[in-house]
C-alpha atoms as a PDB file:
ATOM      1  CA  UNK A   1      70.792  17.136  26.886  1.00  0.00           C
ATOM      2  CA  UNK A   2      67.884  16.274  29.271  1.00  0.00           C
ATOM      3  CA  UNK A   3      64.157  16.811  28.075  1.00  0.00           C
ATOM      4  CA  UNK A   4      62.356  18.816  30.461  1.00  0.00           C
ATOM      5  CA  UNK A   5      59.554  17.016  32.530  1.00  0.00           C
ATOM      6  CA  UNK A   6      55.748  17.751  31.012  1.00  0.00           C
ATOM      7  CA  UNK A   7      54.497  19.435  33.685  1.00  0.00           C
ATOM      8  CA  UNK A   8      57.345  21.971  34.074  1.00  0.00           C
ATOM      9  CA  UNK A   9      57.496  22.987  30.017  1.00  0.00           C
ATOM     10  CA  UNK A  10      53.480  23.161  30.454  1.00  0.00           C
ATOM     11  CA  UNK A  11      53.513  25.430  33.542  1.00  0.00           C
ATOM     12  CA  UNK A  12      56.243  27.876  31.773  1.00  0.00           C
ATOM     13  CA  UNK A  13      54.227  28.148  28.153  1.00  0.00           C
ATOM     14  CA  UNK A  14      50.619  29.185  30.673  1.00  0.00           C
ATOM     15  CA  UNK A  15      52.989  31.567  32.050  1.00  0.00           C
ATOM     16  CA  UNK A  16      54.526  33.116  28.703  1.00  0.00           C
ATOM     17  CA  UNK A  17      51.075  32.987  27.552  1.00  0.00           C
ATOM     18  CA  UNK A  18      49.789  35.004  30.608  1.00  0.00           C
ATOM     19  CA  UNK A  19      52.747  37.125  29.850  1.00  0.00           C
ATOM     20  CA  UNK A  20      51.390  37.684  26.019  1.00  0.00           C
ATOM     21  CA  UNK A  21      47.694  38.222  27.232  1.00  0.00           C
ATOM     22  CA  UNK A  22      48.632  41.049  29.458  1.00  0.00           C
ATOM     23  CA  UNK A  23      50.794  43.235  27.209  1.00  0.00           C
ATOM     24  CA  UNK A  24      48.278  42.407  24.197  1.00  0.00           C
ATOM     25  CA  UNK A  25      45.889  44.012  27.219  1.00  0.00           C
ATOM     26  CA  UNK A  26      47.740  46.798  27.267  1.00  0.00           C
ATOM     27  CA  UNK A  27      47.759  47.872  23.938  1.00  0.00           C
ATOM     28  CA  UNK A  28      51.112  46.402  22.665  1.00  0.00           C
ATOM     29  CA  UNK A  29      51.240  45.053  18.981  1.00  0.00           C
ATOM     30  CA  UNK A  30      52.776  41.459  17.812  1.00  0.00           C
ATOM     31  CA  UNK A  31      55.735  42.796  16.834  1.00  0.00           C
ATOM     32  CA  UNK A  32      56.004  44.673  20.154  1.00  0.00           C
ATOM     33  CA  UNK A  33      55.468  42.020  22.438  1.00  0.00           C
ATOM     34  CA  UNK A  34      57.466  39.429  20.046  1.00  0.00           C
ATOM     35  CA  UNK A  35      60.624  42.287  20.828  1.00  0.00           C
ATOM     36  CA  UNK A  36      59.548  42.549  24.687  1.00  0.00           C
ATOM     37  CA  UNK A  37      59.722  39.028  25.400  1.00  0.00           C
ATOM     38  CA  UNK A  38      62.358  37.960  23.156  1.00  0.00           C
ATOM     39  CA  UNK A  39      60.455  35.950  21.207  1.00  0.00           C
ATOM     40  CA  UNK A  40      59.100  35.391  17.576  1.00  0.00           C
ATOM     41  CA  UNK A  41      56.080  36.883  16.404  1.00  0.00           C
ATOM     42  CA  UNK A  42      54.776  33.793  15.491  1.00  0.00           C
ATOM     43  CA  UNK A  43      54.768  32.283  18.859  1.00  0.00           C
ATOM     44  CA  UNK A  44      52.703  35.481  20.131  1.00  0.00           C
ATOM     45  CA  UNK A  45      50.210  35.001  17.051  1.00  0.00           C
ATOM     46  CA  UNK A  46      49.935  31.216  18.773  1.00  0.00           C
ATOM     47  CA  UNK A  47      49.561  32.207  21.979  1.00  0.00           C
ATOM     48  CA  UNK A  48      46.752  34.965  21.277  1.00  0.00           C
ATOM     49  CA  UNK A  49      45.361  32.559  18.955  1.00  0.00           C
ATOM     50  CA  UNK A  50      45.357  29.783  21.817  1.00  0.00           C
ATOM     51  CA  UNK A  51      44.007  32.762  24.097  1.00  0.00           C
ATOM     52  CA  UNK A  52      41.111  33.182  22.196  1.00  0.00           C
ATOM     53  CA  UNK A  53      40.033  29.359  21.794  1.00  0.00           C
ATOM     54  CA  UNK A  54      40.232  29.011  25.541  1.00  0.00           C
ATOM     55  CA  UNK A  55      37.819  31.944  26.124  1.00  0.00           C
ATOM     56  CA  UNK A  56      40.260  34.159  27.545  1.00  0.00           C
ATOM     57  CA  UNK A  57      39.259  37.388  27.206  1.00  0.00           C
ATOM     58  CA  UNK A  58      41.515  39.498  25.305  1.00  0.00           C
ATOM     59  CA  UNK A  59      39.711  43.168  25.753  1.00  0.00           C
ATOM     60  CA  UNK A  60      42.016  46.063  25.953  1.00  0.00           C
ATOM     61  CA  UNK A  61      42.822  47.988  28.741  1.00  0.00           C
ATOM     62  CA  UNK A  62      41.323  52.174  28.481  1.00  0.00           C
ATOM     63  CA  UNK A  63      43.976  55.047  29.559  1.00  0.00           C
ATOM     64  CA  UNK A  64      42.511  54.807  32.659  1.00  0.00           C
ATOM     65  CA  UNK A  65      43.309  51.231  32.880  1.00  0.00           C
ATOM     66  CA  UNK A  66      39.814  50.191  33.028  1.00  0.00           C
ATOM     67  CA  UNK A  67      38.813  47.517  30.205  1.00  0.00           C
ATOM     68  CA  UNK A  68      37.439  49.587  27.227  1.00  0.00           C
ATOM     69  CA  UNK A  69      35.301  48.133  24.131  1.00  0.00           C
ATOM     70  CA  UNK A  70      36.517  45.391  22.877  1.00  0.00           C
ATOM     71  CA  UNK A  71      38.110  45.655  19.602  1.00  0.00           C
ATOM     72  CA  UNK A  72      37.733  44.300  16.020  1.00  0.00           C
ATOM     73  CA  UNK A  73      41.163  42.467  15.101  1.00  0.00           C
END
């Protein structure tokens, strides 16, 4: 088995953790996005967590897909 290079396994975990920031934006739970992504629900607590640190903002999309209040985890 060959090790990935760096810069590759960094430029796919950004990307998952885009992926995890936008359905978390959308109003999916842990759990939910954990089952969407095929992935544990763990690594989406990381990721969020991660999200969070870096300033990201993690606001909620409205119905009308306009960011609503932010809410209280």
């Amino acid at each position: 088995m060959i090790a990935e290079e760096r810069a590759i396994y960094e430029g796919r975990s950004r990307e998952r953790r885009n992926e995890i920031v936008e359905l978390h934006r959308q109003g999916l739970k842990g759990y939910e996005i954990a089952r969407e992504l095929s992935v544990s629900v763990g690594l989406v607590s990381m990721r969020l967590k991660e999200a969070r640190e870096a300033g990201i903002d993690l606001t909620r999309y409205t119905a009308d897909g306009d960011m609503g209040q932010k809410t209280a985890p």
